[in-house]
PDB file of N, CA and C in Angstrom:
ATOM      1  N   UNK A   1      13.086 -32.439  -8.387  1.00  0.00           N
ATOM      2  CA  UNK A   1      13.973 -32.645  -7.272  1.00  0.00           C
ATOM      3  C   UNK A   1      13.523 -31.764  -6.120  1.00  0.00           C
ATOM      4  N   UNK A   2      13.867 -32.197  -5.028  1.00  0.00           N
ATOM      5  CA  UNK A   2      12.944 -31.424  -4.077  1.00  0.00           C
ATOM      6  C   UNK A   2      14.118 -30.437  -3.223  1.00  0.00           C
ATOM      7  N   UNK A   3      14.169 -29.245  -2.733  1.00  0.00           N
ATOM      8  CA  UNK A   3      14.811 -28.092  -2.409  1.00  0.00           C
ATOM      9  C   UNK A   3      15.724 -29.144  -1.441  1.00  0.00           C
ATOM     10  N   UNK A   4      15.534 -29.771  -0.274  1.00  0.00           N
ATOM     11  CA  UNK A   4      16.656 -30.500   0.409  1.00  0.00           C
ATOM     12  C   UNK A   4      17.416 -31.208  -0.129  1.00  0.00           C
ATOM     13  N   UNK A   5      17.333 -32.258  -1.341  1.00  0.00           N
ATOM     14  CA  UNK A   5      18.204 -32.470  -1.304  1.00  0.00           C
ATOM     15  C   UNK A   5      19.121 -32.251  -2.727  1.00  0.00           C
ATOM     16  N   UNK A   6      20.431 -32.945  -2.214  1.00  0.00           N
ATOM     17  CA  UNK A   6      21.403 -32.055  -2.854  1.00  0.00           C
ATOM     18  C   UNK A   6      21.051 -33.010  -4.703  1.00  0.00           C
ATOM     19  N   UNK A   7      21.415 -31.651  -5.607  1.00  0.00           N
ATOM     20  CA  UNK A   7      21.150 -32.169  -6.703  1.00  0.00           C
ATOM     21  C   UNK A   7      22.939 -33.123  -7.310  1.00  0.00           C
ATOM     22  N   UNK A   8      23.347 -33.544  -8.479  1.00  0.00           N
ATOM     23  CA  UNK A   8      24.191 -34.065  -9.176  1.00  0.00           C
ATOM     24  C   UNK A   8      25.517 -33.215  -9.090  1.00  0.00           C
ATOM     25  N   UNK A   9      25.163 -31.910  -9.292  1.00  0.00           N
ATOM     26  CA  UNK A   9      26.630 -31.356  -9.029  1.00  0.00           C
ATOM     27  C   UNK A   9      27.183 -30.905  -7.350  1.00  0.00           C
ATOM     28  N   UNK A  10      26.019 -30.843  -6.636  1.00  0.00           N
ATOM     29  CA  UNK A  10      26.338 -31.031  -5.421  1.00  0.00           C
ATOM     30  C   UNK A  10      25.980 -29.969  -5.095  1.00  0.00           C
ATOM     31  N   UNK A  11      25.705 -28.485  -5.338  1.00  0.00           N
ATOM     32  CA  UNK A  11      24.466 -27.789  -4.820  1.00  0.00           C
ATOM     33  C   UNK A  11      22.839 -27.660  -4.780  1.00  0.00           C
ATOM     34  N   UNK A  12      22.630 -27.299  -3.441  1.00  0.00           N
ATOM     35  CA  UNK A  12      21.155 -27.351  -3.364  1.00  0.00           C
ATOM     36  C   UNK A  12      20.305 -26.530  -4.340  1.00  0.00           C
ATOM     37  N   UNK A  13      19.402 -27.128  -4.876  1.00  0.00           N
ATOM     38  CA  UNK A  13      18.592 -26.538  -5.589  1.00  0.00           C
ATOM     39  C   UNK A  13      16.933 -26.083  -5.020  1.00  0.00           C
ATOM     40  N   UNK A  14      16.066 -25.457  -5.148  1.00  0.00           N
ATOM     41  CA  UNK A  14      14.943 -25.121  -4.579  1.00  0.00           C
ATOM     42  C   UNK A  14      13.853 -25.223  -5.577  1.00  0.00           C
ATOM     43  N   UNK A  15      12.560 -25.381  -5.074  1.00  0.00           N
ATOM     44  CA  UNK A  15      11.319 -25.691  -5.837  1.00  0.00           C
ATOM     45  C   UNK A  15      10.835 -24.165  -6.337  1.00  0.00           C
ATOM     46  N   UNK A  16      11.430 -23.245  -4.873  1.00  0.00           N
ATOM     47  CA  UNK A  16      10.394 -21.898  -4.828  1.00  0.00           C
ATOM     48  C   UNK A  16      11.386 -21.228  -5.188  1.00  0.00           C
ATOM     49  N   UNK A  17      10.846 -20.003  -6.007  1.00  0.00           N
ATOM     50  CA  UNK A  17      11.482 -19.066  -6.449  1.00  0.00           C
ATOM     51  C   UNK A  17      12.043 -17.966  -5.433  1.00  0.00           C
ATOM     52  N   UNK A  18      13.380 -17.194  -6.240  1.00  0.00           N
ATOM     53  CA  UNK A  18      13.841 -16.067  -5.404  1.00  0.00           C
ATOM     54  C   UNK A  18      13.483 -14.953  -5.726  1.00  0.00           C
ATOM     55  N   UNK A  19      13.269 -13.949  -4.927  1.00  0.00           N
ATOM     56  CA  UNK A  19      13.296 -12.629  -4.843  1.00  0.00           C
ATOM     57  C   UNK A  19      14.338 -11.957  -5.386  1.00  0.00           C
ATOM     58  N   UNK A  20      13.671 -10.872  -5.951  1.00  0.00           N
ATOM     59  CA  UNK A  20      15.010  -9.846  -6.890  1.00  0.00           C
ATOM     60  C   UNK A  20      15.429  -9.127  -5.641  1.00  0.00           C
ATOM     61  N   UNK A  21      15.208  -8.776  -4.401  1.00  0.00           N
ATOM     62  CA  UNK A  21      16.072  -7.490  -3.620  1.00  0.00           C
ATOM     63  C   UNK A  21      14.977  -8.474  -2.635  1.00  0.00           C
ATOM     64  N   UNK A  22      16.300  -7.828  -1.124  1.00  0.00           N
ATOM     65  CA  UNK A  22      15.577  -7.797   0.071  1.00  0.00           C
ATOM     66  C   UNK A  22      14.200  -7.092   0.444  1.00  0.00           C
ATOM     67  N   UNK A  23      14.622  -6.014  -0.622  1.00  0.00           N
ATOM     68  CA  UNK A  23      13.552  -4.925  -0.285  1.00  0.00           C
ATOM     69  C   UNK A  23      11.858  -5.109  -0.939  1.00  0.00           C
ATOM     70  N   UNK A  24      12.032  -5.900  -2.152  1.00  0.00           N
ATOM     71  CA  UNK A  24      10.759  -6.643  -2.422  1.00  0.00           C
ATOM     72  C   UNK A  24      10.085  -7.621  -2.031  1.00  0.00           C
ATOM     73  N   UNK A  25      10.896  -8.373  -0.999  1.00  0.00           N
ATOM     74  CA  UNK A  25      10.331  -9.149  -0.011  1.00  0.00           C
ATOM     75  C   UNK A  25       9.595  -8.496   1.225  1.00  0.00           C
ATOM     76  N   UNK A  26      10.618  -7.689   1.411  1.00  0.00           N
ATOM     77  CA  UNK A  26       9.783  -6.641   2.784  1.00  0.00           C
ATOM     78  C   UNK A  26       8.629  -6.131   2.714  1.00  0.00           C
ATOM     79  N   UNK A  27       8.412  -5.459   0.969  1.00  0.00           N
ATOM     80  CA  UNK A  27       6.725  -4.972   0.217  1.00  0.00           C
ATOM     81  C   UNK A  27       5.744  -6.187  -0.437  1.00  0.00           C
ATOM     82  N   UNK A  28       6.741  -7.214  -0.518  1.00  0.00           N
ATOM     83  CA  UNK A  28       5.318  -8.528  -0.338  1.00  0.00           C
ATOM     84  C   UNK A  28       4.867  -8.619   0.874  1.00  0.00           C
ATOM     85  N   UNK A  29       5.355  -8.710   1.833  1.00  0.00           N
ATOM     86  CA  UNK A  29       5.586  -9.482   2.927  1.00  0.00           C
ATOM     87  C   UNK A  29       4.742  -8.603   3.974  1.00  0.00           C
ATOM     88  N   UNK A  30       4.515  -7.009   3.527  1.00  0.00           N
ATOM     89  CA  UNK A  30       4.017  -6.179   4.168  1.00  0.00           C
ATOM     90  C   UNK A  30       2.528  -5.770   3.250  1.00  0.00           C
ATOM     91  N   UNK A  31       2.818  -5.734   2.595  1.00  0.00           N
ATOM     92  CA  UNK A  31       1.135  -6.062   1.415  1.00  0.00           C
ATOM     93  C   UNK A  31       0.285  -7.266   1.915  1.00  0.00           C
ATOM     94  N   UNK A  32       0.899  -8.068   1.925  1.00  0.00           N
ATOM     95  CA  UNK A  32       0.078  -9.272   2.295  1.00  0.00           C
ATOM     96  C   UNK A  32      -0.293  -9.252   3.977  1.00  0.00           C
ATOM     97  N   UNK A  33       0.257  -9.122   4.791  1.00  0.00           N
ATOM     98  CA  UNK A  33      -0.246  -8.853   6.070  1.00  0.00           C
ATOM     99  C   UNK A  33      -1.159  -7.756   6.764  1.00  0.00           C
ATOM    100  N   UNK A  34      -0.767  -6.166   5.678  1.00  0.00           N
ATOM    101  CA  UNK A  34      -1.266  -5.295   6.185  1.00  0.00           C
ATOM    102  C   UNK A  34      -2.725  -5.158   5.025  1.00  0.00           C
ATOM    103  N   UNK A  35      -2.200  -5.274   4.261  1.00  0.00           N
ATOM    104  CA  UNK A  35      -3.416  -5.284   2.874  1.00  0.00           C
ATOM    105  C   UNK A  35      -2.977  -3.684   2.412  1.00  0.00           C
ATOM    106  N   UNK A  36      -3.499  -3.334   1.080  1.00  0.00           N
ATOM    107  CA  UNK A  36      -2.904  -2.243   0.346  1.00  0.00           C
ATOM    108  C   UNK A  36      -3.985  -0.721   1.186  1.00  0.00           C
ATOM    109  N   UNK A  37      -5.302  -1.433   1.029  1.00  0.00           N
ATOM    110  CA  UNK A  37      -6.304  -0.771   1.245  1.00  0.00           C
ATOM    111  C   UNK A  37      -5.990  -0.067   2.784  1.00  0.00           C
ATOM    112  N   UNK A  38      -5.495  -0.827   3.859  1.00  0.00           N
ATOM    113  CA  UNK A  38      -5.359   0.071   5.164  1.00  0.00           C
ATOM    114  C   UNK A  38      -3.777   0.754   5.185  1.00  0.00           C
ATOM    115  N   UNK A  39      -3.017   0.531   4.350  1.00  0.00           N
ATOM    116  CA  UNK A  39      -2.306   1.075   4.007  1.00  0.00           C
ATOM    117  C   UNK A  39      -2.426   2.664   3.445  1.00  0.00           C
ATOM    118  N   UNK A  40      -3.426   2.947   1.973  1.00  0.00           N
ATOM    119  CA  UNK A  40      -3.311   3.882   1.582  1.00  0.00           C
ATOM    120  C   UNK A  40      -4.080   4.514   2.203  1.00  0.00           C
ATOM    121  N   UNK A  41      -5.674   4.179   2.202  1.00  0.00           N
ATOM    122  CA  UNK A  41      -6.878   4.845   2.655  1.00  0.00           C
ATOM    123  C   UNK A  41      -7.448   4.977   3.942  1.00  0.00           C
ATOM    124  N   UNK A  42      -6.757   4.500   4.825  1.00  0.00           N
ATOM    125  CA  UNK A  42      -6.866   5.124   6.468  1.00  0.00           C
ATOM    126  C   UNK A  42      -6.542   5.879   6.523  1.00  0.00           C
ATOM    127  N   UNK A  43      -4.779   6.363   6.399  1.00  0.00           N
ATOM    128  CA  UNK A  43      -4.326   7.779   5.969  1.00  0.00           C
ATOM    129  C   UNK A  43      -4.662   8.735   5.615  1.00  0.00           C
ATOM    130  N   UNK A  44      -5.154   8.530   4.621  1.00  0.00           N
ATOM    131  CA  UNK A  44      -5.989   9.444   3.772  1.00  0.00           C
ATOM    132  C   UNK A  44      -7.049  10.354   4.292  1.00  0.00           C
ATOM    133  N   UNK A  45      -7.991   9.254   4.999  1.00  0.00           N
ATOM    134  CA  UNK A  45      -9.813   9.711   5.347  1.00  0.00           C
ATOM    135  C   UNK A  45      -9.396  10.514   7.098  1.00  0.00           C
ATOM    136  N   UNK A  46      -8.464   9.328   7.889  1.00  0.00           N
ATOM    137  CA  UNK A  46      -8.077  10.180   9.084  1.00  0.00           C
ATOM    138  C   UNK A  46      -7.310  11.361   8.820  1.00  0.00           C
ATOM    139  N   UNK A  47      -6.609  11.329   8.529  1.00  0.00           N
ATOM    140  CA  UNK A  47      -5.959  13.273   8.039  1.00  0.00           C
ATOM    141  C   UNK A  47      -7.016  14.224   7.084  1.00  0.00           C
ATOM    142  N   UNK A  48      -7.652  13.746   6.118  1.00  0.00           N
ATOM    143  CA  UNK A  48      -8.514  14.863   5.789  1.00  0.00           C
ATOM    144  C   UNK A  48     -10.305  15.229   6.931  1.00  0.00           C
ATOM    145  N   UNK A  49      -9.836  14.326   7.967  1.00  0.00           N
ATOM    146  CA  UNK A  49     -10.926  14.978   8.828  1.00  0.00           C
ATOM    147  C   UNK A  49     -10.759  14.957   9.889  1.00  0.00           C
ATOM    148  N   UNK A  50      -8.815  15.456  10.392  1.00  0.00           N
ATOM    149  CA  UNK A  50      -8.665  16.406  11.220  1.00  0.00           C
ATOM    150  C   UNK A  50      -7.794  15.427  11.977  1.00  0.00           C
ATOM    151  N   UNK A  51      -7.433  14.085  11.665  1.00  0.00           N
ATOM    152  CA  UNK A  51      -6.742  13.320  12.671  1.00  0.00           C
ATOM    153  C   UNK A  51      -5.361  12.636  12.315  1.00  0.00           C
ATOM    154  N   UNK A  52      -4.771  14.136  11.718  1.00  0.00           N
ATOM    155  CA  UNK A  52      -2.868  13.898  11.394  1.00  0.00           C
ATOM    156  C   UNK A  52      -2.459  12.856  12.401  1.00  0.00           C
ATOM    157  N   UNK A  53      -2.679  13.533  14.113  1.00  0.00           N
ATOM    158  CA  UNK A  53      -2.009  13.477  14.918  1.00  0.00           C
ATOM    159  C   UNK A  53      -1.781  11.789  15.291  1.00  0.00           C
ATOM    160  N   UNK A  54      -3.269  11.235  14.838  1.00  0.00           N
ATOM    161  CA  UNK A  54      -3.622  10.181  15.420  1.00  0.00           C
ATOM    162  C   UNK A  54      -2.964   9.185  14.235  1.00  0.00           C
ATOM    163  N   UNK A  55      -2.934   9.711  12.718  1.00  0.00           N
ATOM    164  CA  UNK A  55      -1.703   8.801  12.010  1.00  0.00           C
ATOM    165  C   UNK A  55      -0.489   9.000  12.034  1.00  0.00           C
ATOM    166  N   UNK A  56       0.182   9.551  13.006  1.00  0.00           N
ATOM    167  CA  UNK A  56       1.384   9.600  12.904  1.00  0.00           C
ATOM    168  C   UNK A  56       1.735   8.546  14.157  1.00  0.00           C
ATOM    169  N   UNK A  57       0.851   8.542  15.155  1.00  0.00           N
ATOM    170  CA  UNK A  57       0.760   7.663  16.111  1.00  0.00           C
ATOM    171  C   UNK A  57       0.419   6.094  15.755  1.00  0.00           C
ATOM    172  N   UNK A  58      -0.568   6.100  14.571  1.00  0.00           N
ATOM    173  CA  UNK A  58      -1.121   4.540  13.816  1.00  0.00           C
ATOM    174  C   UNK A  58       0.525   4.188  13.232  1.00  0.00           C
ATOM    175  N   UNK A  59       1.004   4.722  12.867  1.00  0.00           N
ATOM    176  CA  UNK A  59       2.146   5.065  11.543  1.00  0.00           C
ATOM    177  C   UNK A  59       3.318   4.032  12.734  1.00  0.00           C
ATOM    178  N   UNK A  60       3.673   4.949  13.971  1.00  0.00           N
ATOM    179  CA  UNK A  60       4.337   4.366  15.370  1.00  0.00           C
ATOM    180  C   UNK A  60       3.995   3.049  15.681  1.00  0.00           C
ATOM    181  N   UNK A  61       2.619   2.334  15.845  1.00  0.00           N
ATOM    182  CA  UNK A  61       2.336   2.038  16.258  1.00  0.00           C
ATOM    183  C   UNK A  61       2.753   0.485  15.225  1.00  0.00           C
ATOM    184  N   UNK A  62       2.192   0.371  14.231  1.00  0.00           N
ATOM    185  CA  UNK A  62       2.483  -0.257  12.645  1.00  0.00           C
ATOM    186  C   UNK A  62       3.729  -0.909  12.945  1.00  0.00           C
ATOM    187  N   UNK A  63       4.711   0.018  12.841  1.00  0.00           N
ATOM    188  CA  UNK A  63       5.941   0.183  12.646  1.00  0.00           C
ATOM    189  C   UNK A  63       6.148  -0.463  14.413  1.00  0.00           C
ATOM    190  N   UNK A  64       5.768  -0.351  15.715  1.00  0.00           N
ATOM    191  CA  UNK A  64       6.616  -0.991  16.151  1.00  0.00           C
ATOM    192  C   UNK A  64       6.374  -2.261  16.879  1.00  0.00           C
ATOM    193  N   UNK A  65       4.778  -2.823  16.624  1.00  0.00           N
ATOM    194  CA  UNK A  65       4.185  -3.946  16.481  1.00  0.00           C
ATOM    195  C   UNK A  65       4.265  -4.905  15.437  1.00  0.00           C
ATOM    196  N   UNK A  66       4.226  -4.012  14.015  1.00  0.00           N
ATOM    197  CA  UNK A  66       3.692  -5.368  12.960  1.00  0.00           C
ATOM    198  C   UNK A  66       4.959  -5.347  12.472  1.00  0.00           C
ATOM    199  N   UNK A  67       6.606  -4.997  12.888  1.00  0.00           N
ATOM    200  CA  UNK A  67       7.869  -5.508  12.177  1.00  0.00           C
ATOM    201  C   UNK A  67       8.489  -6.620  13.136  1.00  0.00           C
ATOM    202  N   UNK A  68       8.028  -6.238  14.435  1.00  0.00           N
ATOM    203  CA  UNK A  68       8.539  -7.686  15.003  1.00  0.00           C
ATOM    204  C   UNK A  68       7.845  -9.016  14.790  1.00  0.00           C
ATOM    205  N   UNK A  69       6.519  -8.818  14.466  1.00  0.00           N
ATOM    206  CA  UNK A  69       5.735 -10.118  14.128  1.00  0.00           C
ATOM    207  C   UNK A  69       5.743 -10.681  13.196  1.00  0.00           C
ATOM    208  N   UNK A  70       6.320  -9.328  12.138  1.00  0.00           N
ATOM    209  CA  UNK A  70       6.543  -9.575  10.542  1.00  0.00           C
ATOM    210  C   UNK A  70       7.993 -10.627  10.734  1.00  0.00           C
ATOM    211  N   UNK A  71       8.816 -10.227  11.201  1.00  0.00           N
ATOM    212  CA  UNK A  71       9.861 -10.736  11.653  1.00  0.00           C
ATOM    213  C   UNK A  71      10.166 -12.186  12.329  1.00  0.00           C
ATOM    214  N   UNK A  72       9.100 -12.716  13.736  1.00  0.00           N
ATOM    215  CA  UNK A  72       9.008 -13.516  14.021  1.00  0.00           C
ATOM    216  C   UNK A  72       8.505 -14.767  12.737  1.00  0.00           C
ATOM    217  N   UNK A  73       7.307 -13.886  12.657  1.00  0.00           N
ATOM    218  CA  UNK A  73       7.063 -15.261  11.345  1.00  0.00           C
ATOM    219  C   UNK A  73       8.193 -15.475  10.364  1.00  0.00           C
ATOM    220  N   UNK A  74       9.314 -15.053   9.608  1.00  0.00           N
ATOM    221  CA  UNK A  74       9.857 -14.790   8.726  1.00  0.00           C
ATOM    222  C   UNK A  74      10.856 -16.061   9.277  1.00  0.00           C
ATOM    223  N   UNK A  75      11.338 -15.698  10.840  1.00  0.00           N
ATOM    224  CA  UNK A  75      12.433 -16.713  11.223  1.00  0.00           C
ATOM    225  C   UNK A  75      11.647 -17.991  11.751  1.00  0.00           C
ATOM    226  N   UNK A  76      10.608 -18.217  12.070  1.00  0.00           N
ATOM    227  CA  UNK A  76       9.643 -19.374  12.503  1.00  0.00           C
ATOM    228  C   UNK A  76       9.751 -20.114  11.169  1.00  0.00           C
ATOM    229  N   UNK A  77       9.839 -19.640  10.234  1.00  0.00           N
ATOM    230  CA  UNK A  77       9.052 -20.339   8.629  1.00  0.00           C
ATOM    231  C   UNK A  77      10.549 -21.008   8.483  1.00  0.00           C
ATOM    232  N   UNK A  78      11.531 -19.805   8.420  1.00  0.00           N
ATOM    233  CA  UNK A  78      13.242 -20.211   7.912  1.00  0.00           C
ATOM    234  C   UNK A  78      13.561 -21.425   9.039  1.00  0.00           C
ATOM    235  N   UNK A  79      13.504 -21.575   9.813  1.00  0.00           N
ATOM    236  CA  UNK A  79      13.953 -22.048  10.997  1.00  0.00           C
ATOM    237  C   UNK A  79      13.236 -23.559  11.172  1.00  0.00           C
ATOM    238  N   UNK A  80      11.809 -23.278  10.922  1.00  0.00           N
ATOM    239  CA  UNK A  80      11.230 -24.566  10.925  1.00  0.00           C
ATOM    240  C   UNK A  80      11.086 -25.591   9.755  1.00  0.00           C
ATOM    241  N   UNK A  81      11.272 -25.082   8.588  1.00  0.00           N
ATOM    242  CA  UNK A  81      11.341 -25.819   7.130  1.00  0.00           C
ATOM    243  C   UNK A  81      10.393 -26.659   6.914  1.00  0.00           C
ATOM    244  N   UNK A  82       9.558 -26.423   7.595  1.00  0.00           N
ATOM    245  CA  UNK A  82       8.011 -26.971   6.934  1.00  0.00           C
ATOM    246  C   UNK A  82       6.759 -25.972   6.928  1.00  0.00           C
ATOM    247  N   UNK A  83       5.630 -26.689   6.620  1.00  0.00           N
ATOM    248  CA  UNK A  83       4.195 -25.819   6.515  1.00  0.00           C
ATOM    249  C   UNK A  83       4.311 -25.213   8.112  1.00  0.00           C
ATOM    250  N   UNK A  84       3.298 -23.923   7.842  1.00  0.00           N
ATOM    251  CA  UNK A  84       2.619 -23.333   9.239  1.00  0.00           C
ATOM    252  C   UNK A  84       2.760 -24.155  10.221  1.00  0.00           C
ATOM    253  N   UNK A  85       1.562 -24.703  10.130  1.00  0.00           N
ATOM    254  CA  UNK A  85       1.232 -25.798  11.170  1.00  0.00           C
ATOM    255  C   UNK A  85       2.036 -26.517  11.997  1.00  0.00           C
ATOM    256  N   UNK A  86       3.182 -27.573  10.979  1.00  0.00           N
ATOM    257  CA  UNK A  86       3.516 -28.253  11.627  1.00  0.00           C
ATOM    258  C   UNK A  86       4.798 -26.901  12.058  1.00  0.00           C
ATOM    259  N   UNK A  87       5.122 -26.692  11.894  1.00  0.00           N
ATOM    260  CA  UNK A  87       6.293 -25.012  12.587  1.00  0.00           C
ATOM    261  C   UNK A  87       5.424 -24.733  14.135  1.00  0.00           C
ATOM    262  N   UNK A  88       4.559 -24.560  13.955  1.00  0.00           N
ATOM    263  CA  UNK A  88       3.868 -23.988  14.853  1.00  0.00           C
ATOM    264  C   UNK A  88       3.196 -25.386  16.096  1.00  0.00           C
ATOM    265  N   UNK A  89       3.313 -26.493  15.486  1.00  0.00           N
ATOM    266  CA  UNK A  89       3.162 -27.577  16.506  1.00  0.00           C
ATOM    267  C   UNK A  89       4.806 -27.492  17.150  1.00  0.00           C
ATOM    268  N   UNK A  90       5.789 -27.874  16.315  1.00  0.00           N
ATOM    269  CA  UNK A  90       6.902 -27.522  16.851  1.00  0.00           C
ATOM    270  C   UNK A  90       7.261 -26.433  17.996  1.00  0.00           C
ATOM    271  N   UNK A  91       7.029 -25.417  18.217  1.00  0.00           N
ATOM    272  CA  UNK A  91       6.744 -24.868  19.100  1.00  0.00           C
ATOM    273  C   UNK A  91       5.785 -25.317  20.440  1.00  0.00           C
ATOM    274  N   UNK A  92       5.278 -25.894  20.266  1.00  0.00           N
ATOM    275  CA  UNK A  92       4.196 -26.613  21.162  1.00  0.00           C
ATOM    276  C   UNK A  92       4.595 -27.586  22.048  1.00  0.00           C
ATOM    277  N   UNK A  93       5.899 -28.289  21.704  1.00  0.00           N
ATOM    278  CA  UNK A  93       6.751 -29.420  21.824  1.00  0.00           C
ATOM    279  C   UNK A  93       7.472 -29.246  22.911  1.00  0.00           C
TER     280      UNK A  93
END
């Protein structure tokens, strides 16, 4: 049965699975965009050779670029109820 429409007892049912917490969506959702690797090990190599200053600024910067985009896509996807593409032709319209 496909997620729109309504099943026999009269709630909607879905193809795709749910998430256990909001908050494990936020660490997929941020794994997959940022990747694990520039996550741990930029940090790492810039502070042990002298450039705290400049990750606390990357850290700012992360945080106040990649949550609104994280964000935009999140309501583009909810909002448009189909693939990328056609979401994103929709916009075009």
């Amino acid at each position: 049965m496909l997620g729109n429409q309504a099943s026999d007892s009269g709630k909607r049912s879905s193809l795709h699975g749910h998430w256990s917490s909001r908050f494990a969506f936020i660490l997929a959702v941020t794994g997959s965009a940022v990747g694990l690797g520039n996550i741990w090990k930029f940090p790492y190599v810039a502070g042990e050779n002298g450039g705290g200053a400049f990750v606390l600024v990357y850290l700012a910067c992360v945080a106040i670029i990649g949550m609104p985009v994280m964000m935009s896509e999140i309501l583009l996807g909810r909002r448009g109820l189909r693939n990328p593409i056609a979401s994103m032709a929709l916009l075009g319209d």
